[in-house]
C-alpha atoms as a PDB file:
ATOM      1  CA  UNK A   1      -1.807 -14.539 -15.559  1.00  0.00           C
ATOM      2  CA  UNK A   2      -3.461 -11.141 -14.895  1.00  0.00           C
ATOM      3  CA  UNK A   3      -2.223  -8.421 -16.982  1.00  0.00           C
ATOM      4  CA  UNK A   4      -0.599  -5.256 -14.863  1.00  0.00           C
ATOM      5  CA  UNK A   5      -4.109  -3.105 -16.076  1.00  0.00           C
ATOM      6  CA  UNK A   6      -6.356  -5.830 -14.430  1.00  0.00           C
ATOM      7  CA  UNK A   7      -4.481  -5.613 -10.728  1.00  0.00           C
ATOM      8  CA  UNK A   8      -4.945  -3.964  -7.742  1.00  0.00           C
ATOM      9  CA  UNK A   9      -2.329  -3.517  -5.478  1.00  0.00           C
ATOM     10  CA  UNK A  10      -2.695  -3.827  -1.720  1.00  0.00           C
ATOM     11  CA  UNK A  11      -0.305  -2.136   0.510  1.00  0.00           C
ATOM     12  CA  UNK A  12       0.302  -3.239   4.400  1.00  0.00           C
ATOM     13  CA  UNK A  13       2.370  -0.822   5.563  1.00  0.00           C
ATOM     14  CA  UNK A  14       2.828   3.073   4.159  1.00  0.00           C
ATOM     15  CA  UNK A  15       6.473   3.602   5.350  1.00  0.00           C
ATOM     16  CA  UNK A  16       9.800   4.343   2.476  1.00  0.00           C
ATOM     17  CA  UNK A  17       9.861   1.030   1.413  1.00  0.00           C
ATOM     18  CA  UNK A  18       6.586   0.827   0.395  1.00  0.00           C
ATOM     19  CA  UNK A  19       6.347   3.991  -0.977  1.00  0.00           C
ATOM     20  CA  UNK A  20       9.869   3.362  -3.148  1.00  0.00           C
ATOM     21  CA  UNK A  21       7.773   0.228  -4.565  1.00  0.00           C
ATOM     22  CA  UNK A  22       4.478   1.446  -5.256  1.00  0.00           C
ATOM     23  CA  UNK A  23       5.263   5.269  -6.364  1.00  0.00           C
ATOM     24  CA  UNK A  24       8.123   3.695  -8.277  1.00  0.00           C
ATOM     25  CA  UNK A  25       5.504   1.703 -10.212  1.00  0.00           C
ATOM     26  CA  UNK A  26       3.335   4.696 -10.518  1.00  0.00           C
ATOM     27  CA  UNK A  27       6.168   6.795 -11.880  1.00  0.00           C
ATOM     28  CA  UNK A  28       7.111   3.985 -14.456  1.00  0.00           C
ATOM     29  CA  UNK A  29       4.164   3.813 -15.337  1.00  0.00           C
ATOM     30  CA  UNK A  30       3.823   0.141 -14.496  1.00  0.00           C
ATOM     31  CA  UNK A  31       0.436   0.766 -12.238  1.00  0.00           C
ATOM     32  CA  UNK A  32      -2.157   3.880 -12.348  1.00  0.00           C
ATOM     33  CA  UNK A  33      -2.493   5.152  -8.899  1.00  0.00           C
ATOM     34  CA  UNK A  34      -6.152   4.164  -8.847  1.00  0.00           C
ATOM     35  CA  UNK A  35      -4.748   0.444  -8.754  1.00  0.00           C
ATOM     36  CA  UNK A  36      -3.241   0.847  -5.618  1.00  0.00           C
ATOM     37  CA  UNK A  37      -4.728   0.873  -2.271  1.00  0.00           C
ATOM     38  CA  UNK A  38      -2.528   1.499   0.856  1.00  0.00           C
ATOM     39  CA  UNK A  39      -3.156   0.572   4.704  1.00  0.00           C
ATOM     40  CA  UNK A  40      -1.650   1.909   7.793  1.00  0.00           C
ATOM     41  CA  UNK A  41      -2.308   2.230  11.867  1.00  0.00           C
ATOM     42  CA  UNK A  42      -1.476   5.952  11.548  1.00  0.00           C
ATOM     43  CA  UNK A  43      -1.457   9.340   9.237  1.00  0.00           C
ATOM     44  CA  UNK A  44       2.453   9.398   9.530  1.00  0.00           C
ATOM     45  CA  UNK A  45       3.771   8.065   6.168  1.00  0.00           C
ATOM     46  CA  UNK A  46       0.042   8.908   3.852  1.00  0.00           C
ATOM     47  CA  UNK A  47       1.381  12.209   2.744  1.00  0.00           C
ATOM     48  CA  UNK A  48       3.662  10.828   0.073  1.00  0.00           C
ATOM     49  CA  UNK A  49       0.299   8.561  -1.131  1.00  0.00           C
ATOM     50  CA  UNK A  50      -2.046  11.313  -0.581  1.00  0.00           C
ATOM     51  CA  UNK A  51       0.153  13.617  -3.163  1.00  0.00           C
ATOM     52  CA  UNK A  52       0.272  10.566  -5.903  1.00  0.00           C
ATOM     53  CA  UNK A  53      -3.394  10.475  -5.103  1.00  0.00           C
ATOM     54  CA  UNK A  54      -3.288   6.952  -3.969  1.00  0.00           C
ATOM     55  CA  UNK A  55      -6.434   5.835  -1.579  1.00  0.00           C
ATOM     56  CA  UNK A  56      -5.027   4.848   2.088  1.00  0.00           C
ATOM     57  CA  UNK A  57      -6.831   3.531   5.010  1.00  0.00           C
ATOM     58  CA  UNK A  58      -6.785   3.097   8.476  1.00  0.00           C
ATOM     59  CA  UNK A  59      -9.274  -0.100   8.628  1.00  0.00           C
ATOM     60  CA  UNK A  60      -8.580  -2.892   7.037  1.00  0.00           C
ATOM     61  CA  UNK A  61     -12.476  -3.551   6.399  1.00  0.00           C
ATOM     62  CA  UNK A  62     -12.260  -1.242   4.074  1.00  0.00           C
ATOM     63  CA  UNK A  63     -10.315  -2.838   1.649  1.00  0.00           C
ATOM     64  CA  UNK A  64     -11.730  -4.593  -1.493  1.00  0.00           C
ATOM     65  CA  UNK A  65     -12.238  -8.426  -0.858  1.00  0.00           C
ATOM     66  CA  UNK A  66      -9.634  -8.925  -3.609  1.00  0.00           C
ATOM     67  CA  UNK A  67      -6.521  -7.889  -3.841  1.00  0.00           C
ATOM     68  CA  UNK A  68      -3.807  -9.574  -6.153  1.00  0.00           C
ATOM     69  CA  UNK A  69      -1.012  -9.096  -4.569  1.00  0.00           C
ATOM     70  CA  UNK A  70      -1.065  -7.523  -1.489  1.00  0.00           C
ATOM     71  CA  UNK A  71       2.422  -6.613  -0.027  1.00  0.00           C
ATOM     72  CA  UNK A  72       3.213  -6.327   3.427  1.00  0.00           C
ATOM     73  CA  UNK A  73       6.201  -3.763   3.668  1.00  0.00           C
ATOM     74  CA  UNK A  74       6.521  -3.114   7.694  1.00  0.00           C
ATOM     75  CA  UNK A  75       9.972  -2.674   9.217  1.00  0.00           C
ATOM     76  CA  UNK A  76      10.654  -5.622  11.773  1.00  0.00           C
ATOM     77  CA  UNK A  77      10.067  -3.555  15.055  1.00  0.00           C
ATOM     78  CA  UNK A  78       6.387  -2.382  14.183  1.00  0.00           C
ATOM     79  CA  UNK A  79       5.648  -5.656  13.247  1.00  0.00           C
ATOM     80  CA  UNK A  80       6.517  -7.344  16.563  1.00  0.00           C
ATOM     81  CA  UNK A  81       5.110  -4.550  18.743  1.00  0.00           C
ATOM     82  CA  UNK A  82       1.926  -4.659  16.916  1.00  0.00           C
ATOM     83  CA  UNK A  83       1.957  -9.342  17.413  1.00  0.00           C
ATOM     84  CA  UNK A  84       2.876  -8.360  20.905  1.00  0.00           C
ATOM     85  CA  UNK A  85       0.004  -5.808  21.597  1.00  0.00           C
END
């Protein structure tokens, strides 16, 4: 089992859920904001990241080629408008 020092975290999704997860972990101390990476369609929900000095993205190619775990933290409504696009 990786230890919590070896992980990155991916991020789908930048909204309050995500951010109560992955800022809580920074604030506990549980994850250095370096080991978190965080996507989203849009700017609306980075400023929270951007202050904790958390990378974000808008492409998904930009993302390492490993991530252990990624999360995907998007309300139901986004995600069916995005399938449905």
């Amino acid at each position: 089992m990786a230890k919590l020092s070896d992980v990155t975290v991916g991020f789908f999704g930048a909204g309050n859920m995500a951010q109560a997860i992955g800022l809580g972990l920074i604030k506990s101390g549980a994850l250095e904001p370096a080991q978190i990476i965080v996507f989203a369609p849009s700017e609306r929900n980075f400023s929270p990241w951007k202050a904790a000095n958390v990378e974000t993205t808008h492409s998904i190619s930009k993302l390492p080629p490993r991530l252990s775990p990624i999360l995907l933290v998007l309300n139901a409504m986004s995600l069916v408008s995005r399938v449905s696009q």
